[in-house]
C-alpha atoms as a PDB file:
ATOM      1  CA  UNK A   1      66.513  43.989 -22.693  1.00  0.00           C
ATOM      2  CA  UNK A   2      63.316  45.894 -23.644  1.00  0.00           C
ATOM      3  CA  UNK A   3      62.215  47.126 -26.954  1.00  0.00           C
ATOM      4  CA  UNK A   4      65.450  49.247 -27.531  1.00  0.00           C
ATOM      5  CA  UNK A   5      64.494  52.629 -29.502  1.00  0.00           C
ATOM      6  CA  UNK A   6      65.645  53.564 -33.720  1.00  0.00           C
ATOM      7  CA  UNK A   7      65.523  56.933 -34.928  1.00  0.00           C
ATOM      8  CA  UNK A   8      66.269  57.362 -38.408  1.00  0.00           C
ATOM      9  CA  UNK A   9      66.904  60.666 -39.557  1.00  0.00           C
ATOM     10  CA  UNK A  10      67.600  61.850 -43.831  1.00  0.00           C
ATOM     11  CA  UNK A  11      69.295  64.928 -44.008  1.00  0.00           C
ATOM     12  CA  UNK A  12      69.667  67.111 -47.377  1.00  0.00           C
ATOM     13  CA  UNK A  13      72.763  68.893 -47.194  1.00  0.00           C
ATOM     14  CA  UNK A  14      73.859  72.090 -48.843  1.00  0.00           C
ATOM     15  CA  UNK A  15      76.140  71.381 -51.634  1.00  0.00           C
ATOM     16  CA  UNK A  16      78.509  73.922 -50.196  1.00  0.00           C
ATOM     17  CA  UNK A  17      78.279  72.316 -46.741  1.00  0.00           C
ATOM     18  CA  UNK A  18      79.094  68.806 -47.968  1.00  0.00           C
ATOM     19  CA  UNK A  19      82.610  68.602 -46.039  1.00  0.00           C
ATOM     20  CA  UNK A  20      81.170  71.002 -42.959  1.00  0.00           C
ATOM     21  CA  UNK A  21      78.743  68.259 -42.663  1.00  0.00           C
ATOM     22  CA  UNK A  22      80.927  65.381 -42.943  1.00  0.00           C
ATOM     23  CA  UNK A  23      83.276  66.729 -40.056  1.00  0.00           C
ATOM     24  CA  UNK A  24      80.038  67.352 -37.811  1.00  0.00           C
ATOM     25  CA  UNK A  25      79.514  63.869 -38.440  1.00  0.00           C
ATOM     26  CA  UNK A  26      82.327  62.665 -37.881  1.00  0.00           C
ATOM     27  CA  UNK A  27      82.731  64.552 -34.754  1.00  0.00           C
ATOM     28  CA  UNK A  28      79.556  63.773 -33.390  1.00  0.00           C
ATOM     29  CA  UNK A  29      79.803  60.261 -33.808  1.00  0.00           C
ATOM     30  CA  UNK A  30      82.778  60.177 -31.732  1.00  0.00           C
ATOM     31  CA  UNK A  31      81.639  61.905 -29.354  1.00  0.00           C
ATOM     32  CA  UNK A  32      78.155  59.532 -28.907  1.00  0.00           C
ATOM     33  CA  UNK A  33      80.500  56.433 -29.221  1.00  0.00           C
ATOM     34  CA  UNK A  34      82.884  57.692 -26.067  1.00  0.00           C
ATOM     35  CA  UNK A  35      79.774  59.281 -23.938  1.00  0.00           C
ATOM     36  CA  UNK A  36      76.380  57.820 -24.880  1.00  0.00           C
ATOM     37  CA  UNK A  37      77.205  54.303 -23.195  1.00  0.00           C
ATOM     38  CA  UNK A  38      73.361  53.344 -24.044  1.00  0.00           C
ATOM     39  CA  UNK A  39      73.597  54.305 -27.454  1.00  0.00           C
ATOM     40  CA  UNK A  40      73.577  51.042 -29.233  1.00  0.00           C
ATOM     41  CA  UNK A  41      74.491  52.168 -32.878  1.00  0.00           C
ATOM     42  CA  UNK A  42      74.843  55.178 -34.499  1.00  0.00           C
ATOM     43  CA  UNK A  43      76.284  55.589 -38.051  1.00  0.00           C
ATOM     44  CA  UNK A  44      76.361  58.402 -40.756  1.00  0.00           C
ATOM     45  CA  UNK A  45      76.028  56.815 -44.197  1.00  0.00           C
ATOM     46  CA  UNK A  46      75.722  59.479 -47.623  1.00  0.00           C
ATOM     47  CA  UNK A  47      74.178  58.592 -51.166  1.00  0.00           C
ATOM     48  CA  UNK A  48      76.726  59.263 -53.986  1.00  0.00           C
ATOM     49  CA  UNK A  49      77.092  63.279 -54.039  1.00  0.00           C
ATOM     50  CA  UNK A  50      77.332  63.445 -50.746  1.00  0.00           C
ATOM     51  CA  UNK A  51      74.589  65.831 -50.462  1.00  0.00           C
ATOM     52  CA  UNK A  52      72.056  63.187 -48.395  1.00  0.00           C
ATOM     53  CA  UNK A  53      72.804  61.512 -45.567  1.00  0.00           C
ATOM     54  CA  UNK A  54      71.078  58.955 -43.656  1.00  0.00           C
ATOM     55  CA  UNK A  55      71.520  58.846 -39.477  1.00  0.00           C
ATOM     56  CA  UNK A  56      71.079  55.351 -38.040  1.00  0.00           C
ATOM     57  CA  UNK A  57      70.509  55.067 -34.126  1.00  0.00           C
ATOM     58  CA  UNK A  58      69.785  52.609 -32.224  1.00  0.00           C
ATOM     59  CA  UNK A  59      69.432  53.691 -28.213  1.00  0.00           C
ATOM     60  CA  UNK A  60      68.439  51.126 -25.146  1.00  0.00           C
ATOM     61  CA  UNK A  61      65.601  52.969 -24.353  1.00  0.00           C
ATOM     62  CA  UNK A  62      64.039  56.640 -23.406  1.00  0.00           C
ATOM     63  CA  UNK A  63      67.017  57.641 -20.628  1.00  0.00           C
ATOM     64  CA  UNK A  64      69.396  57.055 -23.498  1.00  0.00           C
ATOM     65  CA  UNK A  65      68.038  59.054 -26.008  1.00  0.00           C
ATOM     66  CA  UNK A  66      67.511  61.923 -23.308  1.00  0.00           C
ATOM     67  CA  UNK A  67      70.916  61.411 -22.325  1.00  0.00           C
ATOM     68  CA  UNK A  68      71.621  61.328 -26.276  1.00  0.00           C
ATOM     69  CA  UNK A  69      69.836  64.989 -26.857  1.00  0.00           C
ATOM     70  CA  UNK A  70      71.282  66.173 -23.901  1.00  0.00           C
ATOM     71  CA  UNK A  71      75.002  65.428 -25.509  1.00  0.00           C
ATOM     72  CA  UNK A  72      73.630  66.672 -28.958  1.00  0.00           C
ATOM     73  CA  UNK A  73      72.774  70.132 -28.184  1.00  0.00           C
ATOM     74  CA  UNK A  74      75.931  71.787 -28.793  1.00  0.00           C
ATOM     75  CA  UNK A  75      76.153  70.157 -32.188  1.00  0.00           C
ATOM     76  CA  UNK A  76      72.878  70.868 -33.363  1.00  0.00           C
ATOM     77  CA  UNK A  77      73.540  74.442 -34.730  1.00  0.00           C
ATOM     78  CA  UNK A  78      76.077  72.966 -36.851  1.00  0.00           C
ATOM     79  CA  UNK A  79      74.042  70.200 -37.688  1.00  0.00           C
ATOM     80  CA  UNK A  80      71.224  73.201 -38.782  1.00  0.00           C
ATOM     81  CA  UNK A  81      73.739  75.318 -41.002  1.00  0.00           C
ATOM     82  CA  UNK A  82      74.564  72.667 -43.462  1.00  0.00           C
ATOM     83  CA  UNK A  83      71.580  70.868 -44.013  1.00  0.00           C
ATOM     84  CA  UNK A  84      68.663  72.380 -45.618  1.00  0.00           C
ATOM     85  CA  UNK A  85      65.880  69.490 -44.350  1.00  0.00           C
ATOM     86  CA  UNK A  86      65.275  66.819 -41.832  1.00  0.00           C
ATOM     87  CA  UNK A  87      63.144  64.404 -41.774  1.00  0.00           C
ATOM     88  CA  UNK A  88      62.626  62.224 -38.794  1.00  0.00           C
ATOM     89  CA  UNK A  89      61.362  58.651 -38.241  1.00  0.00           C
ATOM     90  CA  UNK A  90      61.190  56.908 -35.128  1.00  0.00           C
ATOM     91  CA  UNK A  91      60.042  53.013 -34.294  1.00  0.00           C
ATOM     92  CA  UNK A  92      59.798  51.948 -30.799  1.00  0.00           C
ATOM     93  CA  UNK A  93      57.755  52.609 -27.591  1.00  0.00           C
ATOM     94  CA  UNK A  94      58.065  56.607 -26.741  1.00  0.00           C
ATOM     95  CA  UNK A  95      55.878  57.933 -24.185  1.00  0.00           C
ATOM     96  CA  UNK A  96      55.380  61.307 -22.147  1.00  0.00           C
ATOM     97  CA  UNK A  97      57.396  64.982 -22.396  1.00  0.00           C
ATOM     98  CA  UNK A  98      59.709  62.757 -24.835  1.00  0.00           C
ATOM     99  CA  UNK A  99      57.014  61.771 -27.138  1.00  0.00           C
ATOM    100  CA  UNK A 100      56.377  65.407 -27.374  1.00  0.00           C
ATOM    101  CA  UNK A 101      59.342  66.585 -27.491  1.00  0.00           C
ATOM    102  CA  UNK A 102      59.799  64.288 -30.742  1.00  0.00           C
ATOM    103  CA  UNK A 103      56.679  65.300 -32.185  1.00  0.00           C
ATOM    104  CA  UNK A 104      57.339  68.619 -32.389  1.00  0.00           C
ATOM    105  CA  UNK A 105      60.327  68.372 -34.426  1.00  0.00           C
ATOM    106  CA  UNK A 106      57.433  67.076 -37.440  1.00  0.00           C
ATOM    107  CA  UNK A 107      58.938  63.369 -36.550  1.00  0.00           C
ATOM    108  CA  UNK A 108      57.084  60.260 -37.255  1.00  0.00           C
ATOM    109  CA  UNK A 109      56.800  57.815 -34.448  1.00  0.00           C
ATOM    110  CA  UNK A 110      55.830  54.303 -35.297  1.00  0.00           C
ATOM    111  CA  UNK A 111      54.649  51.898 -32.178  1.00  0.00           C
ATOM    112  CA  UNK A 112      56.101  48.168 -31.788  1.00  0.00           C
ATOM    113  CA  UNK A 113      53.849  45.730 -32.837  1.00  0.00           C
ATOM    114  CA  UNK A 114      56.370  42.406 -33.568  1.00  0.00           C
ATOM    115  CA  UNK A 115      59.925  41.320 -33.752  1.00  0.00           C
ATOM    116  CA  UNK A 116      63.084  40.629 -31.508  1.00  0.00           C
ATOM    117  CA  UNK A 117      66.171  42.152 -30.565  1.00  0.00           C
ATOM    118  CA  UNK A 118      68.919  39.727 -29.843  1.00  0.00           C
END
């Protein structure tokens, strides 16, 4: 296997959206863990109040996080109404209209430089 891909994502939720949220989560994850066959984790954890959430993804490579956006669009204006920010981090070797893409969503990309994946 390659360098597989992480994006990790903190969302601040609305306190009023706190249980909208949850159930987007809840049904998104479902939905990556039945269709996204190259996603190799992805898992919703929340501090205390509920009100920040941290998304942890781990995907193969590039295809699967296209394939992984692709699935994610219909969720995404769900995602939007409950959370008030985003920010975006992601380690691992992007390159071309994906890299982009990324960018232009203010995420921070971080290059390999050592480690293993078993």
């Amino acid at each position: 296997m390659g360098t597989p891909i992480r994006m990790n994502s903190t969302v601040t939720v609305r306190p009023d959206q706190v249980e909208a949220f949850r159930q987007v989560a809840k049904d998104f994850a479902a939905r990556v863990e039945a269709e996204d066959h190259d996603t190799l984790s992805y898992a919703y954890f929340e501090n205390e109040d509920g009100t920040e959430f941290r998304i942890l993804e781990v995907h193969k490579d590039e295809a699967a996080i296209r394939t992984h956006l692709e699935h994610a669009a219909p969720h995404t204006r769900r995602f939007i109404k409950a959370s008030e920010k985003t920010v975006i981090e992601v380690c691992g070797p992007l390159k071309g209209e994906l890299r982009k893409e990324i960018e232009s969503w203010g995420a921070a990309i971080y290059r390999p430089v050592a480690g293993f994946t078993r």
